[in-house]
N, C-alpha and C. Protein backbone atom coordinates (compact mmCIF):
# COMPACT_ATOMS: atom_id res chain seq x y z
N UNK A 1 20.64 -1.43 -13.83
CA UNK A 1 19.75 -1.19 -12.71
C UNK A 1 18.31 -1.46 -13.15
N UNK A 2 17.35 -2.09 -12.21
CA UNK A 2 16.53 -2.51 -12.68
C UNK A 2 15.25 -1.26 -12.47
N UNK A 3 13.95 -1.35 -13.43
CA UNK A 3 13.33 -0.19 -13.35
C UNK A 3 12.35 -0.02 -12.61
N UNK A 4 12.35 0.77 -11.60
CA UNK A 4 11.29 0.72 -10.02
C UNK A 4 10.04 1.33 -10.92
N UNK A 5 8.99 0.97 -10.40
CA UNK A 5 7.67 0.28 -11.04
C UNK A 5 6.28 1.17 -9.47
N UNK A 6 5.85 2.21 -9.95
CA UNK A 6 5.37 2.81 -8.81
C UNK A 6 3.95 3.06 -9.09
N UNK A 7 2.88 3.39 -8.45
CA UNK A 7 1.63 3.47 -8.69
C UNK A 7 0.96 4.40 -8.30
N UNK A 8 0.61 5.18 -8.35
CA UNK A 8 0.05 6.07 -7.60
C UNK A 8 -1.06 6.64 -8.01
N UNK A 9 -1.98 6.92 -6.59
CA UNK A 9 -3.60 6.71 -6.34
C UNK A 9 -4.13 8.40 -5.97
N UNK A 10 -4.85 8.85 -6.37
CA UNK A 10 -5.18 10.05 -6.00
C UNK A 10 -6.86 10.81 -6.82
N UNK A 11 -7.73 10.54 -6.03
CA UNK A 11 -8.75 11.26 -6.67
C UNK A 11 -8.71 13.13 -7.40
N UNK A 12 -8.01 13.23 -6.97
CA UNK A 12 -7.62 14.42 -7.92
C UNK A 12 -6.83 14.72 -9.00
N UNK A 13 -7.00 14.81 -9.81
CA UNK A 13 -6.53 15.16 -11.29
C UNK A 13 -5.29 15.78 -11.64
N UNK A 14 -5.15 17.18 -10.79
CA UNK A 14 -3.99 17.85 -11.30
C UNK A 14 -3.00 17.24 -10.05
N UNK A 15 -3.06 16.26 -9.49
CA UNK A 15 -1.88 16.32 -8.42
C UNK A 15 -1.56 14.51 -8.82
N UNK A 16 -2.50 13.79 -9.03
CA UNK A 16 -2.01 12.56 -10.33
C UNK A 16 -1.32 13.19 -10.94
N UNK A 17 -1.78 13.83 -12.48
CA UNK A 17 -0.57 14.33 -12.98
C UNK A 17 0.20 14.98 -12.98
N UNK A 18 0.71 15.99 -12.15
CA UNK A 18 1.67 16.59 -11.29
C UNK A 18 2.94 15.63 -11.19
N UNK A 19 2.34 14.79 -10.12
CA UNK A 19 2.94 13.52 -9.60
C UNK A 19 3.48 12.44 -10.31
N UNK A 20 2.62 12.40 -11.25
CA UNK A 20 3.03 11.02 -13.09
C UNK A 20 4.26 12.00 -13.32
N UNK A 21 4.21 12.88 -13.91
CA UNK A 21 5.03 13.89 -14.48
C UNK A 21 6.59 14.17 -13.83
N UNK A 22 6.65 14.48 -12.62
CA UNK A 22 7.74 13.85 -12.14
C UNK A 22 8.32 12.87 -11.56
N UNK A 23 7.92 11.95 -11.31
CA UNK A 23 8.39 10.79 -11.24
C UNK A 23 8.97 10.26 -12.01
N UNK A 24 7.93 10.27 -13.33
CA UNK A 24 8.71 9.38 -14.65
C UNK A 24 9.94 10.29 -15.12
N UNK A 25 9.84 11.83 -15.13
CA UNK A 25 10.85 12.62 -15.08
C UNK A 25 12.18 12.18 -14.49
N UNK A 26 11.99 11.73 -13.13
CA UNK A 26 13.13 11.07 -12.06
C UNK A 26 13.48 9.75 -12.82
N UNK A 27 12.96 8.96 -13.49
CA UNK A 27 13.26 7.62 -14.02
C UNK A 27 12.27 6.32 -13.32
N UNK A 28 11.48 7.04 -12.89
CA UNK A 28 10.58 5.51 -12.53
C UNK A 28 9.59 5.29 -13.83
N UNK A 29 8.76 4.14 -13.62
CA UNK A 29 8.05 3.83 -14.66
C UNK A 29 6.29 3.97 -13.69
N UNK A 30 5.34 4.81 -14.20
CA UNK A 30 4.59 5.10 -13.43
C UNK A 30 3.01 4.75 -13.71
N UNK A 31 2.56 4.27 -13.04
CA UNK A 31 1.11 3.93 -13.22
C UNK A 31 0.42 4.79 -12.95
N UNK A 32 -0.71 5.40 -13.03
CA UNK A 32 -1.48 6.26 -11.92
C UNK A 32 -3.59 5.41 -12.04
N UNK A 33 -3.90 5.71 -11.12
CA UNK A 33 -5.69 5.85 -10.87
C UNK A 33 -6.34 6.52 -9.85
N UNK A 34 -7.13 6.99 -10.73
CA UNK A 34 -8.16 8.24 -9.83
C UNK A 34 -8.51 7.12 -8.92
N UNK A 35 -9.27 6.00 -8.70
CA UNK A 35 -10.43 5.36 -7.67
C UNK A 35 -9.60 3.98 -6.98
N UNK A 36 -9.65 3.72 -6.33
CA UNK A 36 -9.80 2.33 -5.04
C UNK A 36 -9.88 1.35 -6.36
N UNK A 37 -10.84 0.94 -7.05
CA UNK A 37 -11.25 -0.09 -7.93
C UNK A 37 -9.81 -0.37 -9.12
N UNK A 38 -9.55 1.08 -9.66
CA UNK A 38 -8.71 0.98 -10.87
C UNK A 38 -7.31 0.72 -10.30
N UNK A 39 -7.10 1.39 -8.89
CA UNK A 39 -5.98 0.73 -8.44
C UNK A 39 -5.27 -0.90 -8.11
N UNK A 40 -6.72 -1.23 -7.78
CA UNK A 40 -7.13 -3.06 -7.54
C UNK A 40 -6.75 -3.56 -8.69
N UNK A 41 -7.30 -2.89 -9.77
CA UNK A 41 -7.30 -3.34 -11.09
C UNK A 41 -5.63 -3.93 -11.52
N UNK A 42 -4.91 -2.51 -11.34
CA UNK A 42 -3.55 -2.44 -11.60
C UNK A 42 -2.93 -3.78 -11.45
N UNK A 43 -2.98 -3.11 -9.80
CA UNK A 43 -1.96 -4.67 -8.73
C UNK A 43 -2.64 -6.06 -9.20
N UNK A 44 -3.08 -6.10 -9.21
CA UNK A 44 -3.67 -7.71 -10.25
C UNK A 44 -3.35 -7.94 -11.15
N UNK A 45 -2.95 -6.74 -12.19
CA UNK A 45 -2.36 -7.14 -13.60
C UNK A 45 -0.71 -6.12 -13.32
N UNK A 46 -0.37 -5.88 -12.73
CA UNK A 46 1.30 -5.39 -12.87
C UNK A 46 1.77 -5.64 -10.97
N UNK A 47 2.91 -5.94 -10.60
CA UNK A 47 3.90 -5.80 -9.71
C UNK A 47 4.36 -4.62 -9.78
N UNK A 48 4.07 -3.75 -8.59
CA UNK A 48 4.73 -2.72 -8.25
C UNK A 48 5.70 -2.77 -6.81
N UNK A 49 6.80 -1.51 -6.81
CA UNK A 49 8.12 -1.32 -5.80
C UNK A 49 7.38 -0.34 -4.94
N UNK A 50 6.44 0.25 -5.12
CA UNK A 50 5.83 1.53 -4.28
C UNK A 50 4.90 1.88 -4.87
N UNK A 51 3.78 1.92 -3.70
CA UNK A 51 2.90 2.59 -3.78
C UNK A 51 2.29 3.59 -3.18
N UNK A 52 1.63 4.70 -3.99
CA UNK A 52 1.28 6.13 -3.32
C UNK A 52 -0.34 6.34 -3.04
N UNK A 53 -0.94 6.15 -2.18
CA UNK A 53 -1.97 6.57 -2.06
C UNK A 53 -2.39 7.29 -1.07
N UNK A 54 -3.41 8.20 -2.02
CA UNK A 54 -4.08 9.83 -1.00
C UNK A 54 -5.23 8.90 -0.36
N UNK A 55 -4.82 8.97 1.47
CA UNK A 55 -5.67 9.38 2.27
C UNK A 55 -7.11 8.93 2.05
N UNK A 56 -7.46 10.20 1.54
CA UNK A 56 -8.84 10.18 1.61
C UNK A 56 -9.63 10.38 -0.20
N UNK A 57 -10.44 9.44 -0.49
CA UNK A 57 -10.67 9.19 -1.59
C UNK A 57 -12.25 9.08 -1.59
N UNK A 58 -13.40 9.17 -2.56
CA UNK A 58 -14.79 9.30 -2.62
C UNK A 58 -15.08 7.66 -2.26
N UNK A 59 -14.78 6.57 -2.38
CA UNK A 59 -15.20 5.28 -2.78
C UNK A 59 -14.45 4.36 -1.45
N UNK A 60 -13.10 4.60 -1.16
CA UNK A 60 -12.39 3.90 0.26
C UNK A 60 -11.56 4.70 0.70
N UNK A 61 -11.04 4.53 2.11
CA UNK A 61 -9.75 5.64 2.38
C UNK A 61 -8.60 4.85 1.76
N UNK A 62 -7.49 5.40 1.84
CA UNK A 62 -6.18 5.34 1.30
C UNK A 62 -6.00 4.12 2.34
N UNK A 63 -5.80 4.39 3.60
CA UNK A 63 -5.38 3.22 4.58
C UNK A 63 -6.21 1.65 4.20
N UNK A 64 -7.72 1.67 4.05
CA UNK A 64 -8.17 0.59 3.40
C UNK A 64 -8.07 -0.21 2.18
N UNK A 65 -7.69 0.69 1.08
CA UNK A 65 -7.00 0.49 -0.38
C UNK A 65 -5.65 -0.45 0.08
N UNK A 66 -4.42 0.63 0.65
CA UNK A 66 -3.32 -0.32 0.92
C UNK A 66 -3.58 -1.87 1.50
N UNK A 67 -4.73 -1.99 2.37
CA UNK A 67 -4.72 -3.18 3.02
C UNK A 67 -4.95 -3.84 2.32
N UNK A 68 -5.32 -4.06 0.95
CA UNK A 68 -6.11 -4.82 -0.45
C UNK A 68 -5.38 -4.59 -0.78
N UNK A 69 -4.35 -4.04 -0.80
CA UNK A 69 -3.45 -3.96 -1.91
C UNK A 69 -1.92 -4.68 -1.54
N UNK A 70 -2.05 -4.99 -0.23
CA UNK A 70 -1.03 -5.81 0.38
C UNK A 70 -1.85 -7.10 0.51
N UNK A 71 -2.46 -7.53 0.60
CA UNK A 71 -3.03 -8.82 -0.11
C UNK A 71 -2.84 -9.63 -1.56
N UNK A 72 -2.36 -8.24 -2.41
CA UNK A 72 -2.18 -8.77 -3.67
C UNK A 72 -0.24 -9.09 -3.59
N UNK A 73 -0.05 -8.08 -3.29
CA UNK A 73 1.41 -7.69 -3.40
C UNK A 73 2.22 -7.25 -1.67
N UNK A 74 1.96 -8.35 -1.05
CA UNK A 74 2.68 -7.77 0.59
C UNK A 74 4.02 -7.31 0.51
N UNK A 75 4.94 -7.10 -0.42
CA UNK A 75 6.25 -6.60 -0.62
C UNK A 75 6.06 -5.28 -0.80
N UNK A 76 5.14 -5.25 -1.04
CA UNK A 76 5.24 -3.51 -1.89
C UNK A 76 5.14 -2.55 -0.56
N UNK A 77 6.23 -1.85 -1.01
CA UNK A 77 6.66 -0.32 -0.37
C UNK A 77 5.13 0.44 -0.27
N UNK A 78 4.83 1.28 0.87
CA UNK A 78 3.92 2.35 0.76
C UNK A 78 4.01 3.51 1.36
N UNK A 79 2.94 5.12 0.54
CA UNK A 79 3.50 6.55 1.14
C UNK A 79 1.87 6.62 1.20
N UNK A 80 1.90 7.12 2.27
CA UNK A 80 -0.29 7.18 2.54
C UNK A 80 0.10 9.15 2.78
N UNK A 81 -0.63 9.44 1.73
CA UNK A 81 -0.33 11.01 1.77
C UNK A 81 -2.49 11.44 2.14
N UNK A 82 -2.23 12.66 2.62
CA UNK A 82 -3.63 13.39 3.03
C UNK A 82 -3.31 14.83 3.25
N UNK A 83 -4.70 15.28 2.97
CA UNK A 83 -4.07 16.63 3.28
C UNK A 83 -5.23 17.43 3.85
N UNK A 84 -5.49 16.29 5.08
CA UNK A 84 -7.08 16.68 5.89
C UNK A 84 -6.45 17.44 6.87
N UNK A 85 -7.27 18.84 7.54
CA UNK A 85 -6.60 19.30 8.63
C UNK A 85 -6.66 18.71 9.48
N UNK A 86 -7.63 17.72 10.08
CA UNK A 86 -7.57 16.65 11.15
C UNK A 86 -6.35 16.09 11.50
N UNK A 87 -5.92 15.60 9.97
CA UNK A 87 -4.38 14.69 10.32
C UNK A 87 -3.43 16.07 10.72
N UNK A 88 -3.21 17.33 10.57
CA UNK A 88 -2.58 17.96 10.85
C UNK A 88 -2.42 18.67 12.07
N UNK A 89 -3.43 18.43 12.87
CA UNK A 89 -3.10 18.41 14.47
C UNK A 89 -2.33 17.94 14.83
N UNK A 90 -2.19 16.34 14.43
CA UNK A 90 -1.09 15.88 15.28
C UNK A 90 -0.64 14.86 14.21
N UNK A 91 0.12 15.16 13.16
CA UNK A 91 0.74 14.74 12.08
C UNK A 91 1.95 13.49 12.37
N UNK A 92 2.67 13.78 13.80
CA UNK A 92 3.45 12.67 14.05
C UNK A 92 2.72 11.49 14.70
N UNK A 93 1.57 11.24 15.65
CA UNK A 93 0.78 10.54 15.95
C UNK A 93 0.38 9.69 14.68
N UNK A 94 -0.28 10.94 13.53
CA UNK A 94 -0.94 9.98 12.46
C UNK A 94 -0.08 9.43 11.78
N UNK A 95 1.24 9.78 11.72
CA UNK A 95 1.91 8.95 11.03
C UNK A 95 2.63 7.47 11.70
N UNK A 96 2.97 7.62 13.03
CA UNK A 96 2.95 5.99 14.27
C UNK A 96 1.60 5.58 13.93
N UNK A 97 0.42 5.93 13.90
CA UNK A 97 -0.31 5.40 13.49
C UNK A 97 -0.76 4.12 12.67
N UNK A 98 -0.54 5.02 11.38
CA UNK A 98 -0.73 4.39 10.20
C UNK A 98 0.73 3.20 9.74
N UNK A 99 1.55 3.68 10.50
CA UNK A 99 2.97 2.53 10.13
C UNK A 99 2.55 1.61 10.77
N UNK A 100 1.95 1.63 12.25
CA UNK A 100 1.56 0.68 13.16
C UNK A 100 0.45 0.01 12.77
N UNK A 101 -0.35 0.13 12.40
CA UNK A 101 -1.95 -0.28 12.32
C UNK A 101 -1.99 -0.90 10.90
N UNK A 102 -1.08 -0.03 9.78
CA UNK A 102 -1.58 -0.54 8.64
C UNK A 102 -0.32 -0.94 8.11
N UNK A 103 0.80 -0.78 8.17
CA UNK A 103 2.14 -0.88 7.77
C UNK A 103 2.58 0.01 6.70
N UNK A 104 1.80 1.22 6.75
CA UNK A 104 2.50 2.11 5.82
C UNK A 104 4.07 2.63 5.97
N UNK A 105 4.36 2.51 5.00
CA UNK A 105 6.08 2.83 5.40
C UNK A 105 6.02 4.50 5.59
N UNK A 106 5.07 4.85 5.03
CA UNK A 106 5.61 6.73 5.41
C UNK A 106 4.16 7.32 5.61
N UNK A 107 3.85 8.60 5.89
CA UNK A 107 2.78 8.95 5.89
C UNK A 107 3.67 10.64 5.43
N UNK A 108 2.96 11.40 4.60
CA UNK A 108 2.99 12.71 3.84
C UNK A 108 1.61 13.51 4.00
N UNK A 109 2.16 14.73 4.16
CA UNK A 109 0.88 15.56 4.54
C UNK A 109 1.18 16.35 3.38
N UNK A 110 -0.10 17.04 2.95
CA UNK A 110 -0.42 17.38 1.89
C UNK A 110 0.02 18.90 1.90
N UNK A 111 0.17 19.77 1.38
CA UNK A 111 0.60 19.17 0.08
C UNK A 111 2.17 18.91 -0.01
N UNK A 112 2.37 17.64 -1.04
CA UNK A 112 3.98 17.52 -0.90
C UNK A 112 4.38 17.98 -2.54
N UNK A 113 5.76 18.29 -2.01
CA UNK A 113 6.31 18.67 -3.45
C UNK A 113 6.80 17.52 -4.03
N UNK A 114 7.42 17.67 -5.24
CA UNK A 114 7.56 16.63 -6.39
C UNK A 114 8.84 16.28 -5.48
N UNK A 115 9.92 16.85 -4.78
CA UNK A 115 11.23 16.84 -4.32
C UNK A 115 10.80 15.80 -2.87
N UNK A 116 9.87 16.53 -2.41
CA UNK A 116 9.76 15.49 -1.32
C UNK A 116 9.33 14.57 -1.58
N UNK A 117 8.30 14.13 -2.54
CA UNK A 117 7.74 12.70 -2.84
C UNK A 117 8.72 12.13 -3.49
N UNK A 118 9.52 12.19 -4.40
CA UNK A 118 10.89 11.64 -4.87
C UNK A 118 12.21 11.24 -3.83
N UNK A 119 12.47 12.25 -2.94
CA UNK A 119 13.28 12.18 -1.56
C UNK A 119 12.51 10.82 -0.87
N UNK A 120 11.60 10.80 -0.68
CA UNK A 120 10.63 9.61 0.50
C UNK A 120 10.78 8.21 -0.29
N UNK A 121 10.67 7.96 -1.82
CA UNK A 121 10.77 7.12 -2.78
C UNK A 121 12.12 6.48 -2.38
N UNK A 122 12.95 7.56 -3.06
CA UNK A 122 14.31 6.88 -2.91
C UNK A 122 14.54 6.58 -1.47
N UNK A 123 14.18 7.35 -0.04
CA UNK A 123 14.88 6.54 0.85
C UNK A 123 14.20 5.31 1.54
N UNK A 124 12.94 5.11 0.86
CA UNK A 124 12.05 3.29 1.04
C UNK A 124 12.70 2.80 0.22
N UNK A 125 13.29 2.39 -0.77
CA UNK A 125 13.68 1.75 -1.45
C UNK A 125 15.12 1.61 -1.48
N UNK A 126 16.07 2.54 -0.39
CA UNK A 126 17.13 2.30 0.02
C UNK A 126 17.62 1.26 0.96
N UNK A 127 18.87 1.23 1.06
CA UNK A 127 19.03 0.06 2.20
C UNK A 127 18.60 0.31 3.36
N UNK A 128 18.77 1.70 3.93
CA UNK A 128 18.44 2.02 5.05
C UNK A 128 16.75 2.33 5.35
N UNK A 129 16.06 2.61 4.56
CA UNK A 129 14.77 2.36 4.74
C UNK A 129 13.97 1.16 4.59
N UNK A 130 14.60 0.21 4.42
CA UNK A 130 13.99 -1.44 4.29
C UNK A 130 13.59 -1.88 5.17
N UNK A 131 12.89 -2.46 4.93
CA UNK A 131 12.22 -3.43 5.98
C UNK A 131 13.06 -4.71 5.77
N UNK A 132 13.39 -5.72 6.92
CA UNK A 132 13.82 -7.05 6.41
C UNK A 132 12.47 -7.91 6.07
N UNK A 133 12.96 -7.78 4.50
CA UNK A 133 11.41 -8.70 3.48
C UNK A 133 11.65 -9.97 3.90
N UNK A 134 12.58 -10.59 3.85
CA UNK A 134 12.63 -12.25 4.37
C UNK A 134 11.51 -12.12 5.38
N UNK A 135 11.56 -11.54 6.49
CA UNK A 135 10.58 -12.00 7.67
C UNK A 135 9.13 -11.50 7.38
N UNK A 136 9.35 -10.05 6.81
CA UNK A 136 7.79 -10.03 6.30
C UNK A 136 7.65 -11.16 5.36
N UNK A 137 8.31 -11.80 4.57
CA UNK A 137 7.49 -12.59 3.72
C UNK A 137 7.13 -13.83 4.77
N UNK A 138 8.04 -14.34 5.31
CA UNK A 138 8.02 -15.03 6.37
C UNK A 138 6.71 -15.58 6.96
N UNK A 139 6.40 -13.88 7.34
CA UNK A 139 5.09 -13.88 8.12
C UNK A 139 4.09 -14.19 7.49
N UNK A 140 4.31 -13.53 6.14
CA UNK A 140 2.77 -13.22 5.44
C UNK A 140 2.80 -14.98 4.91
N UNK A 141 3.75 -16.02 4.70
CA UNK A 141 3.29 -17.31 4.59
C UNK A 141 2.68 -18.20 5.58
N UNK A 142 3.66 -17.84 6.79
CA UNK A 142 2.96 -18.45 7.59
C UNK A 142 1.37 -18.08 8.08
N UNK A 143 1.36 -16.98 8.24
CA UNK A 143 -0.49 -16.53 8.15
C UNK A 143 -1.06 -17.60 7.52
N UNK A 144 -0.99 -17.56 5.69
CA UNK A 144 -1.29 -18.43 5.24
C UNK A 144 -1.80 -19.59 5.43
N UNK A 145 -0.73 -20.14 5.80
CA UNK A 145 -0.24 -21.64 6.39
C UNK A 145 -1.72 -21.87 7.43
N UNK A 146 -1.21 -21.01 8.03
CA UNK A 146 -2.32 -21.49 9.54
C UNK A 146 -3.77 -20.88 9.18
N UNK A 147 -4.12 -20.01 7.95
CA UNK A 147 -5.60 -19.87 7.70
C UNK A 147 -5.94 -21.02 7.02
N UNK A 148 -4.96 -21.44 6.12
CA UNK A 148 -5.00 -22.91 5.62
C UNK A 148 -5.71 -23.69 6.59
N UNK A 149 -4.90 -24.42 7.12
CA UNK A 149 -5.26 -25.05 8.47
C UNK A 149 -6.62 -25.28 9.53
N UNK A 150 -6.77 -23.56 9.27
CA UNK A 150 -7.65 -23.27 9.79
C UNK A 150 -9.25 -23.89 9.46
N UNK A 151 -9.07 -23.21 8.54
CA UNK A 151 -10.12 -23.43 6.99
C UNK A 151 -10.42 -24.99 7.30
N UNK A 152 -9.06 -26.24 6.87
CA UNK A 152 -9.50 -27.36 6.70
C UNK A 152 -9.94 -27.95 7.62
N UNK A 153 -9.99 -27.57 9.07
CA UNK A 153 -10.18 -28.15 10.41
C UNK A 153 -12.13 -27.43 10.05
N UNK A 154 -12.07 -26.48 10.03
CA UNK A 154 -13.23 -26.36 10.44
C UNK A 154 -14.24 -27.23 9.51
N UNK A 155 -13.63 -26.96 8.05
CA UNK A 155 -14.37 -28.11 6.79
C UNK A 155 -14.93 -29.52 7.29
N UNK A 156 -13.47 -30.06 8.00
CA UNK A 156 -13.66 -31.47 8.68
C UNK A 156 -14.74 -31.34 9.71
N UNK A 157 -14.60 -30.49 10.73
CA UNK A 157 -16.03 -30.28 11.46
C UNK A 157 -17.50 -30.02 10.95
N UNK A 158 -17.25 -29.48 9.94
CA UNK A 158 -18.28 -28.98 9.30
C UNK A 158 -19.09 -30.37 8.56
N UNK A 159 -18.80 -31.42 7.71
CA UNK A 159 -18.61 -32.55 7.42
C UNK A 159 -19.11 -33.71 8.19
N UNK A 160 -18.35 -32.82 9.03
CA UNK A 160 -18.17 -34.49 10.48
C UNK A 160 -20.18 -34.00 10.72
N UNK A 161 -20.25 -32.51 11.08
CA UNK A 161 -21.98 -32.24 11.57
C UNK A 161 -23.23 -32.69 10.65
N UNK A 162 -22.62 -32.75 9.66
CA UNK A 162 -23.53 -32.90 7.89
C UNK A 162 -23.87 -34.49 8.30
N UNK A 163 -22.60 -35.28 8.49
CA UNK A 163 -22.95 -36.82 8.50
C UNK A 163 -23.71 -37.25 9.18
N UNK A 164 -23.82 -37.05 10.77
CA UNK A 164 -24.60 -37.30 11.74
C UNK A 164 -25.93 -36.96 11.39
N UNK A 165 -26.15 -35.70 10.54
CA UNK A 165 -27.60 -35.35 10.44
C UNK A 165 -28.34 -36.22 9.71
């Protein structure tokens, strides 16, 4: 079995390592970073199966991090955890939310235990919590494709205005 590869983001100290601590306990292999930046850092130099990031952070929110961070790696699994009372008004809203808007696969309200963040792991990375990746990848090429496109059409216009001048 191959070894799931997880990351997880959290400006706080004792709930990073809390969180490092059982996971790798469970058998994953675990990254962790306090800030937005060191997480960037990561996904640029390692491929990760899931990623965990808190919400709300000093430097970007959690929802803005993932979006950079699915730029590097659009396969990767995500758990957007917070533990603002705001989101806890209406906790099922924020979580259609954030699946909708940003494609987080789960949303966790704070505080979670080591059992539930391990429970949420294993069932994204199950069959039944999958997404079909063929079509997300699908998508995320064709985007591509047509910013491509995009890009070179306007170059050619751009070019075509330069000459005349």
């Amino acid at each position: 079995m191959a070894v799931i590869r997880l990351l997880v983001v959290d400006d706080e100290t004792t709930t990073l390592k809390g969180w490092k601590r059982a996971l790798t306990y469970a058998g994953y292999l675990v990254w962790t970073a306090d800030t937005a930046p060191r997480a960037l850092k990561l996904c640029d130099e390692h491929t990760f199966d899931v990623v965990i990031v808190d919400q709300y952070m000093p430097s970007m929110k959690g929802t803005e991090l993932l979006t950079r961070i699915r730029k590097i790696q659009p396969l990767v699994r995500s758990i957007v955890v917070s533990g603002k009372l705001d989101d806890l008004l209406d906790e099922k809203q924020v979580s259609a939310d954030l699946k909708a808007n940003v494609e987080a696969d789960e949303y966790l309200h704070k505080p979670v235990s080591n059992e539930r963040l391990q429970q949420t792991v294993i069932s994204l990375l199950s069959d039944e919590g999958s997404k079909d990746w063929k079509a997300v990848a699908k998508t995320a090429v064709k985007a591509r494709s047509v910013t491509l496109k995009a890009a070179k059409a306007a170059s050619k216009k751009l070019n075509a205005i330069r000459k005349k001048r």
